[in-house]
C-alpha atoms as a PDB file:
ATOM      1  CA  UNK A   1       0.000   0.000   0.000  1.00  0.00           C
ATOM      2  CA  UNK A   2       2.785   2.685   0.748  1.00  0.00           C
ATOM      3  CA  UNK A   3       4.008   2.139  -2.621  1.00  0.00           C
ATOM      4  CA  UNK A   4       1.560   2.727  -3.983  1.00  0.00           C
ATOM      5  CA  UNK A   5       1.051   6.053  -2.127  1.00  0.00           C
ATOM      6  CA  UNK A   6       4.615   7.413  -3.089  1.00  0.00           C
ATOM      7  CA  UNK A   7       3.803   6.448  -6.361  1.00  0.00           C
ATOM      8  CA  UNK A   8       1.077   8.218  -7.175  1.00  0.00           C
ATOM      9  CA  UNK A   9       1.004  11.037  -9.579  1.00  0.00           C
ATOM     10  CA  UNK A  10      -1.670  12.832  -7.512  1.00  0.00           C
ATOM     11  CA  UNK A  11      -0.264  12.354  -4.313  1.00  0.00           C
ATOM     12  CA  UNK A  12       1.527  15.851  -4.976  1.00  0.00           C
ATOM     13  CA  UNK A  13      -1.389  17.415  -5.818  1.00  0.00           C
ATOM     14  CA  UNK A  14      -3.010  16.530  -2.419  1.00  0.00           C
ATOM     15  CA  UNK A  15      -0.397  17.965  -0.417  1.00  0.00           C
ATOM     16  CA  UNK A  16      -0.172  21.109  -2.407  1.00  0.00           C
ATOM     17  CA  UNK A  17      -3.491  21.703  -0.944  1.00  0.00           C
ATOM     18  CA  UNK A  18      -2.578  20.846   2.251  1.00  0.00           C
ATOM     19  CA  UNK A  19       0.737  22.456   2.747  1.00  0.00           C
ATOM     20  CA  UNK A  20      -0.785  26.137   1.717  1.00  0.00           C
ATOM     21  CA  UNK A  21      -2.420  25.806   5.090  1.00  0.00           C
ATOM     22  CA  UNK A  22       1.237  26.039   6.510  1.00  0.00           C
ATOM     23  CA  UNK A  23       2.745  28.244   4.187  1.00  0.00           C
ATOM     24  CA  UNK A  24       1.612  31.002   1.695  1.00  0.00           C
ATOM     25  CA  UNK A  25       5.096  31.102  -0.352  1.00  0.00           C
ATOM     26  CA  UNK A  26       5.190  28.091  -2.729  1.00  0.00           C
ATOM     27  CA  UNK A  27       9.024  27.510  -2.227  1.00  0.00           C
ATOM     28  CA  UNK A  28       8.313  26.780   1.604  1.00  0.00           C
ATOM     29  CA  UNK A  29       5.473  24.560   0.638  1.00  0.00           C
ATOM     30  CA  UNK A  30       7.467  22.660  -2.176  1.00  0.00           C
ATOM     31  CA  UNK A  31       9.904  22.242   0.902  1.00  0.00           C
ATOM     32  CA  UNK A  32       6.933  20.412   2.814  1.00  0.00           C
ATOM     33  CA  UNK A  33       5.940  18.366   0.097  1.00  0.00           C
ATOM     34  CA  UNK A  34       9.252  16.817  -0.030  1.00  0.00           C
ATOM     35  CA  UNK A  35      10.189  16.572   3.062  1.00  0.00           C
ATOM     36  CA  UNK A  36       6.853  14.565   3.673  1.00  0.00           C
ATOM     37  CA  UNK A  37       7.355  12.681   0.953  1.00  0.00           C
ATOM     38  CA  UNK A  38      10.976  11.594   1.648  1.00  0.00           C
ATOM     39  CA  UNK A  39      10.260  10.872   5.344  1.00  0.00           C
ATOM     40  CA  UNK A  40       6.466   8.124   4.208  1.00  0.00           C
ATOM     41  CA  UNK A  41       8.534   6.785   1.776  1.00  0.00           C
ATOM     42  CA  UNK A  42      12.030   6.618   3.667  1.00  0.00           C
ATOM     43  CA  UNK A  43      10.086   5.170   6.856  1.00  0.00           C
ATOM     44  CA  UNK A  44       6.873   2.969   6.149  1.00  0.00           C
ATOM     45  CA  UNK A  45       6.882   2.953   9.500  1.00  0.00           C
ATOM     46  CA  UNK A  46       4.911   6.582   9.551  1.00  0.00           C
ATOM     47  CA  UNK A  47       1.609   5.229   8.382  1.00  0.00           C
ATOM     48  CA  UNK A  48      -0.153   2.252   9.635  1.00  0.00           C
ATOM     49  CA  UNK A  49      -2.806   2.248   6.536  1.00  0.00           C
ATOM     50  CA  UNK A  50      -1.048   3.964   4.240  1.00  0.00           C
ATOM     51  CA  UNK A  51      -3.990   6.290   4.300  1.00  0.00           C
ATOM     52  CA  UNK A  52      -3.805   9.946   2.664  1.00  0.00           C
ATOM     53  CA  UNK A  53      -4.869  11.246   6.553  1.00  0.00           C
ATOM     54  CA  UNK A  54      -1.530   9.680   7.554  1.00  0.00           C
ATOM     55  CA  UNK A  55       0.211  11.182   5.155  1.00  0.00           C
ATOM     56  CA  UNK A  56      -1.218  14.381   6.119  1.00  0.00           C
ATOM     57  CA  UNK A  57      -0.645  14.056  10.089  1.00  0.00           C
ATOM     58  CA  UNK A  58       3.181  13.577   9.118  1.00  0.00           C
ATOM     59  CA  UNK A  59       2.970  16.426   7.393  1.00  0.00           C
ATOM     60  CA  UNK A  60       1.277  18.419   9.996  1.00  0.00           C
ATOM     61  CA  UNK A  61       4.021  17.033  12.023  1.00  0.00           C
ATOM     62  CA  UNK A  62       7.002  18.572   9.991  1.00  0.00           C
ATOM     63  CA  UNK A  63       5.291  22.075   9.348  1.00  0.00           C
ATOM     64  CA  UNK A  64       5.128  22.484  13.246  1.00  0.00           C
ATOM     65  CA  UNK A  65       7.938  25.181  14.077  1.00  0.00           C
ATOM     66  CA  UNK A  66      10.471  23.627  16.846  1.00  0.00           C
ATOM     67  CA  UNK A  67       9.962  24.549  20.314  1.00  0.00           C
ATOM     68  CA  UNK A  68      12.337  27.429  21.138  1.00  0.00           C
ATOM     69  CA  UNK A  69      14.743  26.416  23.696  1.00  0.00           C
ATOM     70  CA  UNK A  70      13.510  27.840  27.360  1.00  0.00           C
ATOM     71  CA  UNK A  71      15.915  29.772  29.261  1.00  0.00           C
ATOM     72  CA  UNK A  72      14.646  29.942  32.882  1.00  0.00           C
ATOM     73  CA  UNK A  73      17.339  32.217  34.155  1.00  0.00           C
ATOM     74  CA  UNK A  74      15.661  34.933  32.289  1.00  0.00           C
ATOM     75  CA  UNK A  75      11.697  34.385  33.519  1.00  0.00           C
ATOM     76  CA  UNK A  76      11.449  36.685  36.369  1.00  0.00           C
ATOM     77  CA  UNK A  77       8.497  34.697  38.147  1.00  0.00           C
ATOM     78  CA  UNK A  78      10.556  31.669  37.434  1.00  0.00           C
ATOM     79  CA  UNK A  79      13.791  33.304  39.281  1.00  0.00           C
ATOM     80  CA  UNK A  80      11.631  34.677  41.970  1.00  0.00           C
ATOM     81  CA  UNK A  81       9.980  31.704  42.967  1.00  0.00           C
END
């Protein structure tokens, strides 16, 4: 089944759609596209079903900015407490 996914000529299509949610600029959503690509097809592991709504949770996954590191020292409640 997940070949058949990262096979298909319409899968890009699909995530065009999605991936505009993310990003307005088309470089930053061809980016996406890839990147979601390359990691279902790298790692069947992603997807259970092989589903489209898998495909899209990793991608909601990867658009997801990375949590900025925390520095305590500089939370004055924090350094109060």
């Amino acid at each position: 089944m997940l070949l058949t996914i990262c096979s298909q000529p319409e899968l890009r299509a699909d995530l065009r759609e999605r991936a505009a949610r993310y990003y307005p600029v088309i470089e930053n959503q061809d980016q996406l596209i890839d990147r979601t690509i390359s990691a279902v097809c790298d790692n069947p592991d992603l997807i259970e079903t092989g589903s489209l709504q898998e495909v899209f949770k990793v991608m909601h996954h990867l658009a997801q900015p990375a949590a900025p590191h925390l520095d305590l020292s500089v939370d004055r409640a924090f350094v109060a407490a």
